[in-house]
C-alpha atoms as a PDB file:
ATOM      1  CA  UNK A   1      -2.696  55.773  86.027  1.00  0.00           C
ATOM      2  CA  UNK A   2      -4.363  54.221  88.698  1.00  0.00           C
ATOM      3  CA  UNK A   3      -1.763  53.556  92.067  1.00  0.00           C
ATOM      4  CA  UNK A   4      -2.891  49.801  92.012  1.00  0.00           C
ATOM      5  CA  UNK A   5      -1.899  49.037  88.496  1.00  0.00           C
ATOM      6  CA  UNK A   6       1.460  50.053  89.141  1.00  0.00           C
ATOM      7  CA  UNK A   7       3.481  47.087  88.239  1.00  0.00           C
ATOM      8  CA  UNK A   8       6.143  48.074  90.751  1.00  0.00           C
ATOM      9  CA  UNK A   9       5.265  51.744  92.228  1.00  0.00           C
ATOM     10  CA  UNK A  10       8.615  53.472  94.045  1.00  0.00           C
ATOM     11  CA  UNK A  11       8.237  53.361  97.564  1.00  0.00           C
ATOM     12  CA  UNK A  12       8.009  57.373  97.705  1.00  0.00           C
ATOM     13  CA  UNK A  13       5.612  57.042  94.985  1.00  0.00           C
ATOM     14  CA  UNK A  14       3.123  60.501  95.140  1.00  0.00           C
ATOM     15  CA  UNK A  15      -0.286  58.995  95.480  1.00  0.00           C
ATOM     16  CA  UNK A  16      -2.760  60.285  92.331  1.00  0.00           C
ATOM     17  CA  UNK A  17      -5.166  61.685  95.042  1.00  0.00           C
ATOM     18  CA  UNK A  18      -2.915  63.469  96.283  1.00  0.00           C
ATOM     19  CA  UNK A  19      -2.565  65.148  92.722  1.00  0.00           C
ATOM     20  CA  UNK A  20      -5.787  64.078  90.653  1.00  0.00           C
ATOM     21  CA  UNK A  21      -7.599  67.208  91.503  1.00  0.00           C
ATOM     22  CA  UNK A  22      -5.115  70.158  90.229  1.00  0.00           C
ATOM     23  CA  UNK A  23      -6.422  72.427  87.692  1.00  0.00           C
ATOM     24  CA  UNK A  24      -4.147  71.693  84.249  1.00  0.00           C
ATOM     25  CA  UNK A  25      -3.151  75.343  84.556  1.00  0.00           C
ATOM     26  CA  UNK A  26       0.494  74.904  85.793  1.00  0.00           C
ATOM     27  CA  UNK A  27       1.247  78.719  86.160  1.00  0.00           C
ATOM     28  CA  UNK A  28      -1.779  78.771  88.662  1.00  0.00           C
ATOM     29  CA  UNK A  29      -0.414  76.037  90.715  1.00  0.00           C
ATOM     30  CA  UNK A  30       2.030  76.631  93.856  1.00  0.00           C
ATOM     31  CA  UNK A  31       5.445  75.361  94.170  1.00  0.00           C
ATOM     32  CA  UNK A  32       4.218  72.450  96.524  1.00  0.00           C
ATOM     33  CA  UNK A  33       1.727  71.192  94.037  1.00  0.00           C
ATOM     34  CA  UNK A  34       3.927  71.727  91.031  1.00  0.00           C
ATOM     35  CA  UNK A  35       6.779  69.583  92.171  1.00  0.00           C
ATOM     36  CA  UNK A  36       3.970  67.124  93.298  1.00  0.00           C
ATOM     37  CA  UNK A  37       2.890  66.554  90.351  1.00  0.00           C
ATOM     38  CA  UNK A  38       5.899  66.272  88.111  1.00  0.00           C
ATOM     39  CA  UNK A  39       7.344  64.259  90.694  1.00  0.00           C
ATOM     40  CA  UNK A  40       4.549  61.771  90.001  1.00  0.00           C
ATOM     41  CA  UNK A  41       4.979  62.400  86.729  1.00  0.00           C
ATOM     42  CA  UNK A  42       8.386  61.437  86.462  1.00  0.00           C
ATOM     43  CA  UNK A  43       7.928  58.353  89.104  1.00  0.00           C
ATOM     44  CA  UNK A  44       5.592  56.889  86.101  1.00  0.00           C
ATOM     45  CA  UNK A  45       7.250  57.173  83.502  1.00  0.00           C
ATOM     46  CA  UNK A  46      10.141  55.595  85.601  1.00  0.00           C
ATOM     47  CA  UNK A  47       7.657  52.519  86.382  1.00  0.00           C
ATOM     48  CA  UNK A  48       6.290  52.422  83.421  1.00  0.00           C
ATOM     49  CA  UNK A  49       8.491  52.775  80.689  1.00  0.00           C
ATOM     50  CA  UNK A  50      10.666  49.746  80.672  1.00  0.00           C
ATOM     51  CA  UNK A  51       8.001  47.764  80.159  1.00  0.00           C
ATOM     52  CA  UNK A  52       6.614  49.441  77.755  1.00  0.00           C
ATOM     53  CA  UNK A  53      10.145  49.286  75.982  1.00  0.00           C
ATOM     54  CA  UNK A  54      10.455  45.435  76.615  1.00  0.00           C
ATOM     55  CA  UNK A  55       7.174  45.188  74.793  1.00  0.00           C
ATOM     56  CA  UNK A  56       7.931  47.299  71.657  1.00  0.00           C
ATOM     57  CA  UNK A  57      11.270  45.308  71.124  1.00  0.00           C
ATOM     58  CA  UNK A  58       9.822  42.012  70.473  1.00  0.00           C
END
């Protein structure tokens, strides 16, 4: 997801370019760029999913 169409992004959010360009081979990846990108990961999902909950309940 795009930083922009965050509704809300934390204010330590990871920005995607820092993390857009990592292979999808985790096990290659270092430490640093590992927790990077769960940490985004998780930092969606954080963002995202109550609305996406508020939605499905109606």
């Amino acid at each position: 997801m795009k930083d922009d169409r965050l509704p809300a992004p934390p204010a330590d959010l990871v920005p995607r370019s820092a993390v857009a360009t990592y292979p999808t081979n985790f096990a290659a990846m270092t430490r640093t760029h590992f927790e990077a990108i769960t940490t985004r990961g998780e930092q969606l999902m954080r963002t995202v999913l109550p609305m996406y909950l508020r939605h499905s309940r109606h």
